[in-house]
N, C-alpha and C. Protein backbone atom coordinates (compact mmCIF):
# COMPACT_ATOMS: atom_id res chain seq x y z
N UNK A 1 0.83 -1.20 0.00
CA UNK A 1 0.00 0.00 0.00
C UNK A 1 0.86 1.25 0.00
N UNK A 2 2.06 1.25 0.65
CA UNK A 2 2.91 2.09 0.82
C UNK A 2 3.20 2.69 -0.91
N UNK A 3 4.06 1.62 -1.29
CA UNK A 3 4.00 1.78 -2.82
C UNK A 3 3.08 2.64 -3.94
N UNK A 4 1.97 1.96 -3.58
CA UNK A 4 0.44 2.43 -4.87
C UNK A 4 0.77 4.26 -3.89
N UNK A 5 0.74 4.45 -2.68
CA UNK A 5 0.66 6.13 -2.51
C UNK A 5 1.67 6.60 -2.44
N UNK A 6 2.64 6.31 -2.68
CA UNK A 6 3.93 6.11 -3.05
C UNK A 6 3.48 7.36 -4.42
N UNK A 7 3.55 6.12 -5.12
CA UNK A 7 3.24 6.29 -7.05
C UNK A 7 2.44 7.17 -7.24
N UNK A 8 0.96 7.31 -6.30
CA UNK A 8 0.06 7.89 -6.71
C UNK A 8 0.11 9.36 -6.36
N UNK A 9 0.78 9.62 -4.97
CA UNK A 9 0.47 11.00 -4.51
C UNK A 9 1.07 11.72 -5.64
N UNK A 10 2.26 11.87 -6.40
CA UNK A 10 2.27 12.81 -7.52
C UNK A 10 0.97 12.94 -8.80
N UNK A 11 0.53 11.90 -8.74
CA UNK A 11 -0.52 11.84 -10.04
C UNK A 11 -1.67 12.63 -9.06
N UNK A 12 -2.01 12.33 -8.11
CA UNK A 12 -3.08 13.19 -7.40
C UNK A 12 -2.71 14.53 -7.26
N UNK A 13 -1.41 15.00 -6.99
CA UNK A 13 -0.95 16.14 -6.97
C UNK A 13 -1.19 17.07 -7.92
N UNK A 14 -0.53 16.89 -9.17
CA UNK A 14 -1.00 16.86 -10.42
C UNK A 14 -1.95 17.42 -10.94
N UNK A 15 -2.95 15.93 -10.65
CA UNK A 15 -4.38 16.04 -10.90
C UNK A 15 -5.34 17.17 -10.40
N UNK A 16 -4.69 17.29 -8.67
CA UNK A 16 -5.35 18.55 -8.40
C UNK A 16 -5.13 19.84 -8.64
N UNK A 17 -3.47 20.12 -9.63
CA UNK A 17 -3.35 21.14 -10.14
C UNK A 17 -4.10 21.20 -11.54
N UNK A 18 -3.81 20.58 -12.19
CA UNK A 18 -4.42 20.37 -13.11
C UNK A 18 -6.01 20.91 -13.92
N UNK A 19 -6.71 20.34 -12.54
CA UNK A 19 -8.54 20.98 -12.56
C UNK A 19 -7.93 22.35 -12.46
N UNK A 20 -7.81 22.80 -11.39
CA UNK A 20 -7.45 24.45 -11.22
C UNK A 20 -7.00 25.02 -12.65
N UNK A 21 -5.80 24.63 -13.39
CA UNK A 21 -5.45 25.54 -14.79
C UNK A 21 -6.56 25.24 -15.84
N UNK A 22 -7.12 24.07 -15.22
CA UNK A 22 -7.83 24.09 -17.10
C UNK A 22 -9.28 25.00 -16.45
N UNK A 23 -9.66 25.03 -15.37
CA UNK A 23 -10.36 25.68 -14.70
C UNK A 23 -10.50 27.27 -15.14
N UNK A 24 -9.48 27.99 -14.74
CA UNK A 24 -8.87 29.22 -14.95
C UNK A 24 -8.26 29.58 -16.80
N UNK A 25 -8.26 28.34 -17.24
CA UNK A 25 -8.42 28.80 -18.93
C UNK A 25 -10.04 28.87 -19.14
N UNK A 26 -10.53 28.02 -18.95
CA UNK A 26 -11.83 28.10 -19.23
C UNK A 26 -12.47 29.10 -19.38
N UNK A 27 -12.31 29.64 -17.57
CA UNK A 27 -13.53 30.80 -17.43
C UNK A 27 -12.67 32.06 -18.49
N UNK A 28 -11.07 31.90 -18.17
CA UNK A 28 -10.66 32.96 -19.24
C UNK A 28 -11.06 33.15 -20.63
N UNK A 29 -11.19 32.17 -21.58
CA UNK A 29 -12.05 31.60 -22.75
C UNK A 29 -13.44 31.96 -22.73
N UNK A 30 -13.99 32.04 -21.65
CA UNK A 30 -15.47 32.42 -21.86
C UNK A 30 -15.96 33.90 -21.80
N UNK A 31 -14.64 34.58 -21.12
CA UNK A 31 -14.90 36.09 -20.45
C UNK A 31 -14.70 36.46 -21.58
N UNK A 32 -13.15 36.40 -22.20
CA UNK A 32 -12.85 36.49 -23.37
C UNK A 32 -13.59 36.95 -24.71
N UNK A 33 -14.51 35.60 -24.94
CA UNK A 33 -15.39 35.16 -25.95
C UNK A 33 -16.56 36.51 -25.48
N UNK A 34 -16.91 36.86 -24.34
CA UNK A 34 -17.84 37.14 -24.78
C UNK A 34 -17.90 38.57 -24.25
N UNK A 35 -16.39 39.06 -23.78
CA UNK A 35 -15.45 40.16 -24.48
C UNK A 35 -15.81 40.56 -26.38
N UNK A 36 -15.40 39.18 -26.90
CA UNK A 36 -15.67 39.82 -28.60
C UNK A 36 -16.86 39.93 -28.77
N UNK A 37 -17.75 39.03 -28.30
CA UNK A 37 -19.06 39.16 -28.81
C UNK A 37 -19.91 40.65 -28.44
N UNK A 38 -19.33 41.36 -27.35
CA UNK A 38 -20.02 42.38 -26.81
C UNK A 38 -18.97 44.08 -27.52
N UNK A 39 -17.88 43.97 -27.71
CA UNK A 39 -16.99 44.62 -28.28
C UNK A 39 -16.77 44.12 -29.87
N UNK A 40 -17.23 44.02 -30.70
CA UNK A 40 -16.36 42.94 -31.83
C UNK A 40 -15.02 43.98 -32.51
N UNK A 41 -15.78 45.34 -32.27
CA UNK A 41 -15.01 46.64 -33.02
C UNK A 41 -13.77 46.64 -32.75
N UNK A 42 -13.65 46.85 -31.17
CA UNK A 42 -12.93 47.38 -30.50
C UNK A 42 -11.68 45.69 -31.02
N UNK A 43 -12.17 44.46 -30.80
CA UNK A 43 -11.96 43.15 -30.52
C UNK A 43 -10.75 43.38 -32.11
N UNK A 44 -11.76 43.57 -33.00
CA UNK A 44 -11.26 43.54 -34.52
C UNK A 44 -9.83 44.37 -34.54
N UNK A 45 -10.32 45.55 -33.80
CA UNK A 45 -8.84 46.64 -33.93
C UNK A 45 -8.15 46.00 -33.16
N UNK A 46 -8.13 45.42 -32.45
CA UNK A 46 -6.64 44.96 -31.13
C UNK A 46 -6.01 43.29 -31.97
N UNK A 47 -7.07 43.01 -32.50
CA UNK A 47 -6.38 42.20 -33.33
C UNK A 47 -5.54 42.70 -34.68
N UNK A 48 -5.99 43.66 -35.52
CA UNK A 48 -5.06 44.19 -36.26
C UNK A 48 -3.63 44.88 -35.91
N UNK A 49 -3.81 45.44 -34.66
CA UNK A 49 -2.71 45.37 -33.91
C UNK A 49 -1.56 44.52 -33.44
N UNK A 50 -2.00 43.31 -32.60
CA UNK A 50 -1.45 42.52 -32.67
C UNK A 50 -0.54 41.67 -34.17
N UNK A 51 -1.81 42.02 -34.61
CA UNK A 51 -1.12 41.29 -36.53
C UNK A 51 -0.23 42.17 -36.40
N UNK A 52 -0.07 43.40 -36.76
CA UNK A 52 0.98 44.21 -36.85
C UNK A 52 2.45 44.16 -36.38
N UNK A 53 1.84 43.95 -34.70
CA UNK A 53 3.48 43.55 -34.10
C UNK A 53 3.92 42.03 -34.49
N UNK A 54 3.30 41.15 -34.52
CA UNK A 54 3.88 39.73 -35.09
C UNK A 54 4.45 39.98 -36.44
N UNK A 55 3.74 41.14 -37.32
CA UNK A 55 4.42 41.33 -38.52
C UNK A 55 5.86 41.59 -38.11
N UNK A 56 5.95 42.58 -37.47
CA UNK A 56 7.29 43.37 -37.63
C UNK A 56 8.21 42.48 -36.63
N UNK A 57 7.74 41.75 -35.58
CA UNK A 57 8.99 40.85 -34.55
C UNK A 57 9.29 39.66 -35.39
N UNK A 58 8.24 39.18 -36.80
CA UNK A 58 8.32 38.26 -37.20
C UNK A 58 9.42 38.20 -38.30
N UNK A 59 9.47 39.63 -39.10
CA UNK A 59 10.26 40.21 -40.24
C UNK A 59 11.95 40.44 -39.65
N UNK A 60 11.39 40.95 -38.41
CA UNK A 60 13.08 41.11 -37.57
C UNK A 60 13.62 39.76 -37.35
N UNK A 61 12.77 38.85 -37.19
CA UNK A 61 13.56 37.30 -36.89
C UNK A 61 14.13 36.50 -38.05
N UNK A 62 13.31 36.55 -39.09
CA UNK A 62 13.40 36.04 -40.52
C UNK A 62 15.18 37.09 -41.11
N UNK A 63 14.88 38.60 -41.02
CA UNK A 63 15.94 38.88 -41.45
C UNK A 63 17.26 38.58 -40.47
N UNK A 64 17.48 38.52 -39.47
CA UNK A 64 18.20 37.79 -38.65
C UNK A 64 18.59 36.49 -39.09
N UNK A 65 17.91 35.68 -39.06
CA UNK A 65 17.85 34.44 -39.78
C UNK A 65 18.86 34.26 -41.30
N UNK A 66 18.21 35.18 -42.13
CA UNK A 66 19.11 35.51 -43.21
C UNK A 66 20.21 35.35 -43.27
N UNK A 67 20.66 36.42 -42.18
CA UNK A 67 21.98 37.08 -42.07
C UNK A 67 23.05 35.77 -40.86
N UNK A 68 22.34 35.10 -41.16
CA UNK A 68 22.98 34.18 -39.45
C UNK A 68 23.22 32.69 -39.95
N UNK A 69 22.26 31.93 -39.85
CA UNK A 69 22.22 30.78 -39.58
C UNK A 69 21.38 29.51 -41.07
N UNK A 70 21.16 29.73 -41.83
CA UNK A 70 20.59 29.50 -42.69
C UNK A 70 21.49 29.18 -43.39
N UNK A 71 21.18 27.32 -44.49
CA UNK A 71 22.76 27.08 -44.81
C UNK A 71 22.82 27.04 -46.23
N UNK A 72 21.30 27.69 -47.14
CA UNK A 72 22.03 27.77 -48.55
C UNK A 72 22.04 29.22 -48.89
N UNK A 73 22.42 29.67 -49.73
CA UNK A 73 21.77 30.89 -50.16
C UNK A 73 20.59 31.44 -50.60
N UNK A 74 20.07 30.53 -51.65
CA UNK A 74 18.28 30.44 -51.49
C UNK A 74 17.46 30.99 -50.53
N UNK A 75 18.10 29.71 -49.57
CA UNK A 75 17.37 30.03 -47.93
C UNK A 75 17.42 31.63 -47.72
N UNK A 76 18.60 32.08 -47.63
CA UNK A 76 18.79 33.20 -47.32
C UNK A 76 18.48 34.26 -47.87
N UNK A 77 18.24 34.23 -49.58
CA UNK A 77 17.59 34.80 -49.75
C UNK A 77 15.86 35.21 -49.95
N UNK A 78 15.27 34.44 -49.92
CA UNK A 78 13.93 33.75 -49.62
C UNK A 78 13.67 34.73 -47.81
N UNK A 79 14.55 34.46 -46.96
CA UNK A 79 14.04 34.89 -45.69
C UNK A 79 14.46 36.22 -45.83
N UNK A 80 15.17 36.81 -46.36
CA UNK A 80 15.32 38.28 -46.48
C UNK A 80 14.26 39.00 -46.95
N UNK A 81 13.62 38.38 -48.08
CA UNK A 81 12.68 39.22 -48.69
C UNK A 81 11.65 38.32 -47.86
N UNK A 82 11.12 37.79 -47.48
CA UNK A 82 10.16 37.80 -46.19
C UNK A 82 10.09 38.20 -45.45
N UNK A 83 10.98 38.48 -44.71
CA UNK A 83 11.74 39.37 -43.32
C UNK A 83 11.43 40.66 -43.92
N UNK A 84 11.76 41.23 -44.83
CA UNK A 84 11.44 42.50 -45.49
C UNK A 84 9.56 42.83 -45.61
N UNK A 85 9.02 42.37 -46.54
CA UNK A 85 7.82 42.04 -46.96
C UNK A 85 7.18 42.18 -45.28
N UNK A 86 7.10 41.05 -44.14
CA UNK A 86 7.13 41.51 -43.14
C UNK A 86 7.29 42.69 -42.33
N UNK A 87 8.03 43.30 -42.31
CA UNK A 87 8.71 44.45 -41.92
C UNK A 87 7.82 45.31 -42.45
N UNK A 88 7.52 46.02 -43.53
CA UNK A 88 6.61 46.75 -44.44
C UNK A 88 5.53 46.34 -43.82
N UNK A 89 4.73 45.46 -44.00
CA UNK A 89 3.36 45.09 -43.65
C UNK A 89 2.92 45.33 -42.45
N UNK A 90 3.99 45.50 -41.48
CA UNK A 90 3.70 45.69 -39.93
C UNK A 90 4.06 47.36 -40.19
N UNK A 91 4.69 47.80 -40.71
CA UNK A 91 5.01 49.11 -40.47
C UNK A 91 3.81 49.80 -41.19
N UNK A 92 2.88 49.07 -41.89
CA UNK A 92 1.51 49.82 -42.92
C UNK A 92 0.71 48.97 -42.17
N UNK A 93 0.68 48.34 -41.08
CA UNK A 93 -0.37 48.21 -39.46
C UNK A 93 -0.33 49.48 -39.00
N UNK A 94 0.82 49.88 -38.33
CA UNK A 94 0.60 50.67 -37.44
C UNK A 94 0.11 52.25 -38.47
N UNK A 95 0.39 52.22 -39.22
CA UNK A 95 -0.17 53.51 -39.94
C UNK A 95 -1.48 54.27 -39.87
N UNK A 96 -2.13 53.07 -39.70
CA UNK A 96 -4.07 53.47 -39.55
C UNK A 96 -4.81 52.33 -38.77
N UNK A 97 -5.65 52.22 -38.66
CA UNK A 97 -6.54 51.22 -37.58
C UNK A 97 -7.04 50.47 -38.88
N UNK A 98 -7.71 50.88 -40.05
CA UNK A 98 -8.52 50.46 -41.18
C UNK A 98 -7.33 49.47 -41.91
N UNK A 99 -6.28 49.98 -42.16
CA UNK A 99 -5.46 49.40 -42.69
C UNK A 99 -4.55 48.10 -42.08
N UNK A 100 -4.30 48.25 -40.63
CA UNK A 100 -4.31 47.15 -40.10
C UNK A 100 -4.86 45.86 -40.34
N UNK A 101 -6.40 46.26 -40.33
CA UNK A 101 -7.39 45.18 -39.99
C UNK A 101 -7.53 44.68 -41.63
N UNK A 102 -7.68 45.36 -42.49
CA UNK A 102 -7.66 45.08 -44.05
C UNK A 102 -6.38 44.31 -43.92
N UNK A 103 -5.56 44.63 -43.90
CA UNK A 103 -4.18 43.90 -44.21
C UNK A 103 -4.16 42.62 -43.34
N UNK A 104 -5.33 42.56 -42.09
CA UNK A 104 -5.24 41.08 -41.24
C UNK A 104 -6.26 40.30 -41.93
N UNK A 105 -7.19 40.71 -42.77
CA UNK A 105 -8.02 39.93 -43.67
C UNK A 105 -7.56 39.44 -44.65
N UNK A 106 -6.23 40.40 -45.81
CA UNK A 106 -6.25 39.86 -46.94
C UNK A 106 -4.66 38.78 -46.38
N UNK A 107 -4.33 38.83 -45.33
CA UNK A 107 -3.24 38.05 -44.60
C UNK A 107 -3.91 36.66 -44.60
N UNK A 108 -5.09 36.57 -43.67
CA UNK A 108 -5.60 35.59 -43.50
C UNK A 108 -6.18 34.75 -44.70
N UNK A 109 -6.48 35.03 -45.92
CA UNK A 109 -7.44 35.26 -47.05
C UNK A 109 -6.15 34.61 -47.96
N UNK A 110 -4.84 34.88 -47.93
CA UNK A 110 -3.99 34.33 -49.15
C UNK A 110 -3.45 33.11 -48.48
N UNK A 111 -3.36 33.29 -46.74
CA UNK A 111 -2.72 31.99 -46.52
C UNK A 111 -3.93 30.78 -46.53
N UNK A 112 -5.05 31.11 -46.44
CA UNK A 112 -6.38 29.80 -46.85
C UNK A 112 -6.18 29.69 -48.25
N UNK A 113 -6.15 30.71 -49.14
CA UNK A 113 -6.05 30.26 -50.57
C UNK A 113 -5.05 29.29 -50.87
N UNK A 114 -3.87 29.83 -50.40
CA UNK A 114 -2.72 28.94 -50.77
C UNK A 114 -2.62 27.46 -49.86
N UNK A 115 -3.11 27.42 -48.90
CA UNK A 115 -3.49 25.97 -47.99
C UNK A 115 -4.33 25.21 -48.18
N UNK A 116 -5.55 26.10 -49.54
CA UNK A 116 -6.35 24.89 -49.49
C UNK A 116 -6.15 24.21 -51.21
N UNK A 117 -5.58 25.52 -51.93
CA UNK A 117 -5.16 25.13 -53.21
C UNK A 117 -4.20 23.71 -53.43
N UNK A 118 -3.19 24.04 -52.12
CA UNK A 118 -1.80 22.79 -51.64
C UNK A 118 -2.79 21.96 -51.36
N UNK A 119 -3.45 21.71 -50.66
CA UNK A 119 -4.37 20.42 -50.06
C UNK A 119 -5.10 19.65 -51.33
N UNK A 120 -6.09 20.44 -52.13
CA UNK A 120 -6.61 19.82 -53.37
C UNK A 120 -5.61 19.51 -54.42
N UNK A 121 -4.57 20.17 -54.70
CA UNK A 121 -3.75 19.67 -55.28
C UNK A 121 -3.31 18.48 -54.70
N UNK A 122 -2.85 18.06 -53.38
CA UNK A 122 -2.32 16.93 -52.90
C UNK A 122 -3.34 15.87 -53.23
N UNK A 123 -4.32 16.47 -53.13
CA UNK A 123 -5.09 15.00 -52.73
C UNK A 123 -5.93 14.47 -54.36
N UNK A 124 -5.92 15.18 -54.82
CA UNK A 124 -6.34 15.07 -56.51
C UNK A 124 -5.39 14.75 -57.16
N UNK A 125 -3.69 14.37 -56.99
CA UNK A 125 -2.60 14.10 -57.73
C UNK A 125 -2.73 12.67 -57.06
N UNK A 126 -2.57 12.73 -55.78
CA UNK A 126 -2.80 11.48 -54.79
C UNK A 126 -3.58 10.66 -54.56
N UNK A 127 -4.33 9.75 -55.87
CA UNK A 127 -5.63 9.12 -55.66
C UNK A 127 -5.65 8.11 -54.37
N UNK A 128 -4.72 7.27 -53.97
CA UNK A 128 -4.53 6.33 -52.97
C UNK A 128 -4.40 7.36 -51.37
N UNK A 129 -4.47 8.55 -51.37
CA UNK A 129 -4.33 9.16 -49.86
C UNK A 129 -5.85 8.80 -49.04
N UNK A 130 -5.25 8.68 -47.80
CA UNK A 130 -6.46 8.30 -46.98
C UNK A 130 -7.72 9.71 -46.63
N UNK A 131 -8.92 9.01 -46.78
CA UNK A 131 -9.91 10.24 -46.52
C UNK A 131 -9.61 11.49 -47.77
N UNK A 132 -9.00 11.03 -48.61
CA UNK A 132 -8.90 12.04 -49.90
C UNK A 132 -10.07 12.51 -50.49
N UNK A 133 -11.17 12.16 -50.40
CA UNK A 133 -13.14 13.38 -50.54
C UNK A 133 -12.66 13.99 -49.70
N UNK A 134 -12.46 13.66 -47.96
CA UNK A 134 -12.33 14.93 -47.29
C UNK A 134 -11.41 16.19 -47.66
N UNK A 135 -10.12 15.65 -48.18
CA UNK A 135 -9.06 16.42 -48.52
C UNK A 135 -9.58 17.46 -49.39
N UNK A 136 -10.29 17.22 -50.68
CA UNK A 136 -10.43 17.38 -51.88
C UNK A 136 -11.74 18.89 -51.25
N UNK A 137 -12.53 18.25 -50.49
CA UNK A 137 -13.67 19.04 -49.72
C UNK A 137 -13.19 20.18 -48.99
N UNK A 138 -11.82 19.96 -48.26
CA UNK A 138 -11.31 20.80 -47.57
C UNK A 138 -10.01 21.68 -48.12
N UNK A 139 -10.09 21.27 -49.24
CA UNK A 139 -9.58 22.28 -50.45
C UNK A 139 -9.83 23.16 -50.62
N UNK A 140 -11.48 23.08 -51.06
CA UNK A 140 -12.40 23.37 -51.94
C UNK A 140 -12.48 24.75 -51.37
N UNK A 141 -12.76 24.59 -50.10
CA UNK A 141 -13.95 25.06 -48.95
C UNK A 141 -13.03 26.15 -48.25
N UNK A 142 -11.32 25.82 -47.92
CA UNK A 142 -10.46 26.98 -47.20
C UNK A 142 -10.30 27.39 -48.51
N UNK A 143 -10.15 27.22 -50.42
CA UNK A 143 -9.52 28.21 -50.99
C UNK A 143 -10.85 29.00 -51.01
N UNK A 144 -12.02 28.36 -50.99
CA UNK A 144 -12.89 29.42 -51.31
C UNK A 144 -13.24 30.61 -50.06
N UNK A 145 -12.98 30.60 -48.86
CA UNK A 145 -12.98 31.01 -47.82
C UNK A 145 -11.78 32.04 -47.93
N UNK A 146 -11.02 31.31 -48.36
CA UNK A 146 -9.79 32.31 -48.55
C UNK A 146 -10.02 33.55 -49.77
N UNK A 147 -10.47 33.37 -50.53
CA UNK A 147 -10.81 34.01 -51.57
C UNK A 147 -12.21 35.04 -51.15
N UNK A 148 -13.05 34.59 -50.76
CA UNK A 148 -14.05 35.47 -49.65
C UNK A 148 -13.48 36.56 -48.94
N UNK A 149 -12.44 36.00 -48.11
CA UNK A 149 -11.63 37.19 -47.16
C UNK A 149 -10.73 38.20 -48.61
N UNK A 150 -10.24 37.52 -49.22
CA UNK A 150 -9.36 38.80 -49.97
C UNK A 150 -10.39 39.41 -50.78
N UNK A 151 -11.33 39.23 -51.04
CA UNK A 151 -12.67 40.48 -51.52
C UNK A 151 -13.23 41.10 -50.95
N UNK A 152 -13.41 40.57 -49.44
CA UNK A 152 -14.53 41.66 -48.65
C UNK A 152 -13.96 41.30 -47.44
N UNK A 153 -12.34 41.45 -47.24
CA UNK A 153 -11.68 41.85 -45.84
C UNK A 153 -12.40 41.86 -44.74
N UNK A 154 -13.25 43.17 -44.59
CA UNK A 154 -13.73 43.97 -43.53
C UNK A 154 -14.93 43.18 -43.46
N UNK A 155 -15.89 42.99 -44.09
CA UNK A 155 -17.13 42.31 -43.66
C UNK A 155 -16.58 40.48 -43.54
N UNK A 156 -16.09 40.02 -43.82
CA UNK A 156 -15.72 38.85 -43.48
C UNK A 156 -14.66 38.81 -42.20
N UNK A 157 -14.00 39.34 -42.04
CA UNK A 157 -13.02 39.53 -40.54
C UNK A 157 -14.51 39.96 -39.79
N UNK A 158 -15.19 40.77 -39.72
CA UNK A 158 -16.55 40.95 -38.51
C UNK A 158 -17.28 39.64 -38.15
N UNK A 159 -17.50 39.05 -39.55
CA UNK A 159 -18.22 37.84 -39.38
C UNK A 159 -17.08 36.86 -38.62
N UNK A 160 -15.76 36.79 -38.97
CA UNK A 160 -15.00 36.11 -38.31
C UNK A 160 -14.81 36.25 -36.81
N UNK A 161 -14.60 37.46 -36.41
CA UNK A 161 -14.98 37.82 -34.62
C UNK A 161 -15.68 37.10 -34.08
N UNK A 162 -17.35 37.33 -34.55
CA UNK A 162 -18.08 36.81 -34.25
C UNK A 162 -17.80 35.07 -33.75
N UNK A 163 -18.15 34.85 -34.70
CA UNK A 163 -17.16 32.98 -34.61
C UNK A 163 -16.32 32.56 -33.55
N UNK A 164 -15.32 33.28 -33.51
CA UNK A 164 -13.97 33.60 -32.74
C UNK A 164 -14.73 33.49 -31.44
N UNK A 165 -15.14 34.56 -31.28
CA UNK A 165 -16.10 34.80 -29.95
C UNK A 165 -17.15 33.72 -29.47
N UNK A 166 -17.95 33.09 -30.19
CA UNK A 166 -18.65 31.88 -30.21
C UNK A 166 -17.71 30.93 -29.47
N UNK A 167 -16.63 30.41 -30.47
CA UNK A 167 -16.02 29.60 -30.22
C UNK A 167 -15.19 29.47 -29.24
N UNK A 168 -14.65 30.85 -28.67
CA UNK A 168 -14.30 31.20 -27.67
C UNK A 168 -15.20 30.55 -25.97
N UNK A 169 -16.48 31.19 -26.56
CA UNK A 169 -16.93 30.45 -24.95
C UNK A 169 -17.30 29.47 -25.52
N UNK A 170 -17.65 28.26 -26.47
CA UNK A 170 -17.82 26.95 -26.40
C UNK A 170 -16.97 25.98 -26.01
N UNK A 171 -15.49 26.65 -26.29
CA UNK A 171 -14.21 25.92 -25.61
C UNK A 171 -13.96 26.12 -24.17
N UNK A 172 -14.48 27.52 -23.75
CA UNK A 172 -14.41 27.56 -22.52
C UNK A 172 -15.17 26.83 -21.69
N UNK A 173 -16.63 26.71 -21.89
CA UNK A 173 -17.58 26.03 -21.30
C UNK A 173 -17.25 24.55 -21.08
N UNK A 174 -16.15 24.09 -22.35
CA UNK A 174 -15.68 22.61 -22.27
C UNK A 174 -14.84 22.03 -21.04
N UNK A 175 -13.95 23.06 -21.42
CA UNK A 175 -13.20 23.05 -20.39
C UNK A 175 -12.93 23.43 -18.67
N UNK A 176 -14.35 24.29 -18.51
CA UNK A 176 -14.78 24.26 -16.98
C UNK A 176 -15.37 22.50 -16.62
N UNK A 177 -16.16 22.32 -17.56
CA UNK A 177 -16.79 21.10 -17.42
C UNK A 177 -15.69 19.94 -17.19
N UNK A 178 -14.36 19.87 -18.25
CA UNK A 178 -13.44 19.18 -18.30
C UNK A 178 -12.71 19.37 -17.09
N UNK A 179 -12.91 20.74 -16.72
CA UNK A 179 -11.42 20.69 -15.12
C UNK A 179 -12.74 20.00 -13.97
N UNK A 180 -13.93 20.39 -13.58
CA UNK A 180 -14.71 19.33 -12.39
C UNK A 180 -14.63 18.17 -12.80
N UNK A 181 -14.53 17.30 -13.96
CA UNK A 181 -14.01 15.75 -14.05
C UNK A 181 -13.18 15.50 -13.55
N UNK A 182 -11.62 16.27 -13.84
CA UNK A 182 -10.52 16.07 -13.73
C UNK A 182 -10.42 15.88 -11.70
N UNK A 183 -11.15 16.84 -11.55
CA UNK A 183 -11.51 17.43 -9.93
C UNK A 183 -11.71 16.31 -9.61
N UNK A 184 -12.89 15.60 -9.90
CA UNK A 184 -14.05 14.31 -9.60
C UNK A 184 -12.39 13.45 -9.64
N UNK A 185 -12.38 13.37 -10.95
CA UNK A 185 -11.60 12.17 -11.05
C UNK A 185 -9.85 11.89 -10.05
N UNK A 186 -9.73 12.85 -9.50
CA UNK A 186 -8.73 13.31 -8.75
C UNK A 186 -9.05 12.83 -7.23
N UNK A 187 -10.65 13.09 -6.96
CA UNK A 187 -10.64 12.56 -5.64
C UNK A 187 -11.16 11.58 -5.41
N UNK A 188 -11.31 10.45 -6.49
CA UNK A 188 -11.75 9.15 -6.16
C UNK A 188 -10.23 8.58 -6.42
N UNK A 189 -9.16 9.36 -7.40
CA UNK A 189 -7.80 8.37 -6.95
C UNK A 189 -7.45 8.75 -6.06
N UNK A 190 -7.43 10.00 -5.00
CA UNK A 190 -7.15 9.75 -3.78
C UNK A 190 -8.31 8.56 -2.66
N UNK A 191 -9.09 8.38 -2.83
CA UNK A 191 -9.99 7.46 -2.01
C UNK A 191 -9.51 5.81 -2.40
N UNK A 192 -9.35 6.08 -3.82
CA UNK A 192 -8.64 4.69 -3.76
C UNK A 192 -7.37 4.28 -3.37
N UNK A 193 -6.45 5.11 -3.23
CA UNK A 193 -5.21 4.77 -2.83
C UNK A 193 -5.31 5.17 -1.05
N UNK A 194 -6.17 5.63 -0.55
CA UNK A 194 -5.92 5.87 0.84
C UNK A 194 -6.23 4.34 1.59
């Protein structure tokens, strides 16, 4: 018996930290969520913001990269003019609030085009890939999504908040529910090992 609480008191330990963080994401996820849903405006601009600074810390790392550690020249040149391209794009964030958020739509809008174009291409060259309808479906569906956002930026990023925000407290709600299991399930392995 010594042994099993031995073994177990860390997994109970754990366990009872455990409920607590997924606990405290949760309700954060739900406040959050419904933060956007009650703000979406305000929600939309702090996200173009954010795009902005990932632009420019992202362009400073890439050109770093360039200049450093990267072992063909290709490479290096490829991350320069990304690192660059970057750099620009965050520096025409911070310029205006409108332009931010446009530039986080048609951001979002070329990388679905180009992810779902790669995907249908894979899976339409690839007749033997597994679940390849789904592939082919989920082609279809992010280039056309993607192509949605680079036409109507601004009304499709609103509709996207929205979502965001939805989905925001549906994950949260999961996961309050998921940390009292974890809780539950935490104090019947302490009852069994006592």
């Amino acid at each position: 018996m010594t042994t099993n609480t031995v073994l177990g008191s860390p997994f109970t330990a754990l366990a009872k930290k455990t409920w607590q963080t997924v606990l405290v994401t949760g309700l954060l996820a739900v406040v959050l969520g419904i933060i956007v849903l009650v703000w979406p405006g305000p929600s939309l601009l702090v996200a173009g913001i954010l795009f902005g600074i990932y632009m420019v810390v992202s362009g400073i790392f890439q050109l770093i990269a360039a200049f450093t550690h990267l072992p063909s020249t290709s490479f290096r040149v490829l991350s320069f003019i990304s690192g660059v391209l970057s750099l620009i794009i965050g520096v025409f964030c911070f310029r205006d609030d409108l332009t931010s958020i446009v530039l986080l739509g048609l951001w979002i809008g070329i990388s679905w085009l180009f992810r779902g174009v790669a995907v249908l291409f894979a899976a339409i060259s690839e007749p033997g890939v597994p679940g390849r309808g789904w592939q082919i479906f989920y082609g279809i569906i992010s280039a056309l999504a993607g192509v949605v956002l680079i036409v109507w930026p601004m009304s499709s990023l609103t509709t996207l908040v929205w979502v965001v925000g939805i989905f925001l407290i549906v994950i949260g709600v999961m996961e309050v529910i998921t940390a009292f299991g974890i809780r539950k399930d935490a104090h019947l392995l302490d009852e069994q090992l006592a």
